[in-house]
C-alpha atoms as a PDB file:
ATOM      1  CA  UNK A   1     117.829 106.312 100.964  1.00  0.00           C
ATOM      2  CA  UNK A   2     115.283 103.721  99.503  1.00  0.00           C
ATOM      3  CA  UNK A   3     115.722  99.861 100.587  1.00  0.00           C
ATOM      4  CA  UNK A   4     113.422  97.455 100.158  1.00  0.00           C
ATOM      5  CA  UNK A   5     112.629  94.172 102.374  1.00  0.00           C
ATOM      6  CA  UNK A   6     110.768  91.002 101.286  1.00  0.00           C
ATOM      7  CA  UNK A   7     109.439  88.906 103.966  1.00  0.00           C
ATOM      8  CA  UNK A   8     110.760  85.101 104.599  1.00  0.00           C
ATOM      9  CA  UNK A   9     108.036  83.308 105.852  1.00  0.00           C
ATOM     10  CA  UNK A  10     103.813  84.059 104.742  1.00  0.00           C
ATOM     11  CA  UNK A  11     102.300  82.086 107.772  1.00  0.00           C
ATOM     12  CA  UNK A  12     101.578  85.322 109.726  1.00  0.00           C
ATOM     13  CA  UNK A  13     100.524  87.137 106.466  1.00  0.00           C
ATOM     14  CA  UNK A  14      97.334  85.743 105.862  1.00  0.00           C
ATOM     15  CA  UNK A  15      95.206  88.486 107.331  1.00  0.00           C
ATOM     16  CA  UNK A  16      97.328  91.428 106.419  1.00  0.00           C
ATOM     17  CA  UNK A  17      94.767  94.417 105.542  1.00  0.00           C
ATOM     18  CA  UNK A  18      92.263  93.143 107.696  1.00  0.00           C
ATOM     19  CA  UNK A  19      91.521  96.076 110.467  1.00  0.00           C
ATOM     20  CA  UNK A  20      95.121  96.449 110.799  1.00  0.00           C
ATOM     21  CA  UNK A  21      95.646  92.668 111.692  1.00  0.00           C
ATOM     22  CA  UNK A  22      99.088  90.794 110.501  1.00  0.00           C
ATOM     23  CA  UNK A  23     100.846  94.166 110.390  1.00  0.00           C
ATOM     24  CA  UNK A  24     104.530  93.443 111.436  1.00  0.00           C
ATOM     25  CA  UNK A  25     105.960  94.741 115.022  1.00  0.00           C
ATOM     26  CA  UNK A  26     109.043  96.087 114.634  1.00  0.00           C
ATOM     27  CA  UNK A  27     110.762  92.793 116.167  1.00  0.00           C
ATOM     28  CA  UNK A  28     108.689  90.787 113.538  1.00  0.00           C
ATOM     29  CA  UNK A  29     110.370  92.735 110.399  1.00  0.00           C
ATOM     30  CA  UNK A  30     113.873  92.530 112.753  1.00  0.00           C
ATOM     31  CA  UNK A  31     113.756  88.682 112.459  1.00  0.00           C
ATOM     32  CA  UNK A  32     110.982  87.545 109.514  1.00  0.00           C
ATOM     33  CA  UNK A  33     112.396  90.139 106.728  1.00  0.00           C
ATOM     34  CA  UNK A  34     115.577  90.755 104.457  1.00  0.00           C
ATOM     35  CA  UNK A  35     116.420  93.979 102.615  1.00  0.00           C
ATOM     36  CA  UNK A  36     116.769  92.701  99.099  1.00  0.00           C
ATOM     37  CA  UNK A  37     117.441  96.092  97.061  1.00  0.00           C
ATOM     38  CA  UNK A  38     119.125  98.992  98.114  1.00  0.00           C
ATOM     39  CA  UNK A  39     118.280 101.826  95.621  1.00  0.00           C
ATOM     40  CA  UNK A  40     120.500 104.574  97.415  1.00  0.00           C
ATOM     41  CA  UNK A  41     121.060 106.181  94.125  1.00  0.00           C
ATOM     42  CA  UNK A  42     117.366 107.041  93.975  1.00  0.00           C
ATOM     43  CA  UNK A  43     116.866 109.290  96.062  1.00  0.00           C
ATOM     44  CA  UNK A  44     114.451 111.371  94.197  1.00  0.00           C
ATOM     45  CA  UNK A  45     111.627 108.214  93.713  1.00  0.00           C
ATOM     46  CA  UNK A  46     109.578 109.123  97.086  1.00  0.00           C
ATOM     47  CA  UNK A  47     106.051 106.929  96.309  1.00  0.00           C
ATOM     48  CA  UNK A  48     106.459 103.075  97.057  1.00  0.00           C
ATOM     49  CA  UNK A  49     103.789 102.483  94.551  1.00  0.00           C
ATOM     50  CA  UNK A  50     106.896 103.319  91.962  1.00  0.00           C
ATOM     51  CA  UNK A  51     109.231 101.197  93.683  1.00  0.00           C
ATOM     52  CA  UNK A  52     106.359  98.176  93.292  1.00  0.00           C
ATOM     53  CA  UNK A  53     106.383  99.354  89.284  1.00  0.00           C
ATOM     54  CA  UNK A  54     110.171  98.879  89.539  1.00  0.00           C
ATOM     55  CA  UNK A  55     110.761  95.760  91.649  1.00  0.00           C
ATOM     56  CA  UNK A  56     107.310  94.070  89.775  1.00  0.00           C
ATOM     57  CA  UNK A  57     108.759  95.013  85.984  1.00  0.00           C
ATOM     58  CA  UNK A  58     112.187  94.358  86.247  1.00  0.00           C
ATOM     59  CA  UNK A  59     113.147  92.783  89.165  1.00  0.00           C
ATOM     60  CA  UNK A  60     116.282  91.209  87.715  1.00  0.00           C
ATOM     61  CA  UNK A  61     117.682  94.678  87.478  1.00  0.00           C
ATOM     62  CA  UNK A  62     117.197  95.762  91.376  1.00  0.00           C
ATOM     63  CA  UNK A  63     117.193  92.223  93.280  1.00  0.00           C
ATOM     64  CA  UNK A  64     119.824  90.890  95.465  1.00  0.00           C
ATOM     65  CA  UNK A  65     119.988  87.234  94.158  1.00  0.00           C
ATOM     66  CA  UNK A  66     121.585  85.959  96.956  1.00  0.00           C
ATOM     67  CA  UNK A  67     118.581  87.014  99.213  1.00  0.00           C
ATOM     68  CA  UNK A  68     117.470  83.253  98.152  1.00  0.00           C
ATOM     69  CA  UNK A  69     120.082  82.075 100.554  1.00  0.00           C
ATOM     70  CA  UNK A  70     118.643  83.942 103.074  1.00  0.00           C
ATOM     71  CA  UNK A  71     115.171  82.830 103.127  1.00  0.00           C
ATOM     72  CA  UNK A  72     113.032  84.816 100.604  1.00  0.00           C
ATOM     73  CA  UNK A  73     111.512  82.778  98.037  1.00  0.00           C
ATOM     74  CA  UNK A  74     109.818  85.567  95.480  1.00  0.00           C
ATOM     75  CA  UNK A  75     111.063  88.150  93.291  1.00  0.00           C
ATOM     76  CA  UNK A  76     108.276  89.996  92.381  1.00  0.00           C
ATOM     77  CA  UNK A  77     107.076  92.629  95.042  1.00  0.00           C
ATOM     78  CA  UNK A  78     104.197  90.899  97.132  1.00  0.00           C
ATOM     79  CA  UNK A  79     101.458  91.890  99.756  1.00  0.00           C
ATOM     80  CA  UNK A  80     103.649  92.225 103.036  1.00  0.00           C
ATOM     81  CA  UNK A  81     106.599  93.394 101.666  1.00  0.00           C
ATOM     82  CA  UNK A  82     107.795  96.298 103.216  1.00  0.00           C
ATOM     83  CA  UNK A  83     109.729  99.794 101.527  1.00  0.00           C
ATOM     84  CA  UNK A  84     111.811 101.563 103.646  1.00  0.00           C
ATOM     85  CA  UNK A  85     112.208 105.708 102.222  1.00  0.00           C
ATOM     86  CA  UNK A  86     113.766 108.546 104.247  1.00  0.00           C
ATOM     87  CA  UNK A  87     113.750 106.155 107.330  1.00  0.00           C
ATOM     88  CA  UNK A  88     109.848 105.988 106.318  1.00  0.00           C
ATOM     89  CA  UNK A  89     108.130 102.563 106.299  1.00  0.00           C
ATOM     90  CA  UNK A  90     105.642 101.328 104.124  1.00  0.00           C
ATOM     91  CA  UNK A  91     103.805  98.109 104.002  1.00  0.00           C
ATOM     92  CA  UNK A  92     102.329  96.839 100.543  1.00  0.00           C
ATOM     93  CA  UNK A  93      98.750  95.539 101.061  1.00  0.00           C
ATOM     94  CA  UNK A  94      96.662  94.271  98.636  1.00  0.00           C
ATOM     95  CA  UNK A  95      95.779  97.574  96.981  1.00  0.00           C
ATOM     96  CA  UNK A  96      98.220 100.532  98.234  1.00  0.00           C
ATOM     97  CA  UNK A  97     100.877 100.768 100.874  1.00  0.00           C
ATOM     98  CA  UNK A  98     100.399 102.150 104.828  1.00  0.00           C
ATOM     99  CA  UNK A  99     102.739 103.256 106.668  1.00  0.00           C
ATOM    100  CA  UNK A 100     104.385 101.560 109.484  1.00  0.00           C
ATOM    101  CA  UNK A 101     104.500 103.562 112.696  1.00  0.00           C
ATOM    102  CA  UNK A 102     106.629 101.395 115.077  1.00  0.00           C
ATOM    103  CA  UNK A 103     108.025 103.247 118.440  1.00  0.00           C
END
């Protein structure tokens, strides 16, 4: 399973990728993120870099438009967005992904 969350609100983001600073807590994604794609049917993309070609290219084609109503005010894949694979979380930075390791 492959779903991907963009993140409502940037305020916090501003020193993501700085010595781990700004990376969400698991309550911060709870409450600051929304899943706006679910690729389900993908099952065989496993590198988040190729879901940041996908969501960056052609986002009309894998975004939730109603997300909007929810708070999330981009399209296009950004720094702090987040990639859930396999129950695996990944973080886009400002070059690569890391992943998340909540407990």
């Amino acid at each position: 399973m492959i779903k991907v969350y963009y993140w409502k609100d940037i305020k916090w983001l501003n020193k993501l990728g700085k010595e781990g600073a700004a990376i969400p807590t698991r309550e911060q994604f709870e409450t600051d993120y929304v899943e706006v794609a679910n690729l389900g049917g993908m099952a065989y993309i496993t590198d988040p870099e190729r879901i940041w070609q996908m969501l960056n290219l052609e986002p009309e084609k894998y975004f939730r438009k109603d997300a909007y109503k929810e708070g999330v005010n981009h399209t296009s894949m950004s720094v702090g967005d987040i990639v859930m694979i396999d129950k695996k979380y990944y973080i886009a930075l400002s070059i690569g992904f890391v992943v998340l390791h909540w407990e």
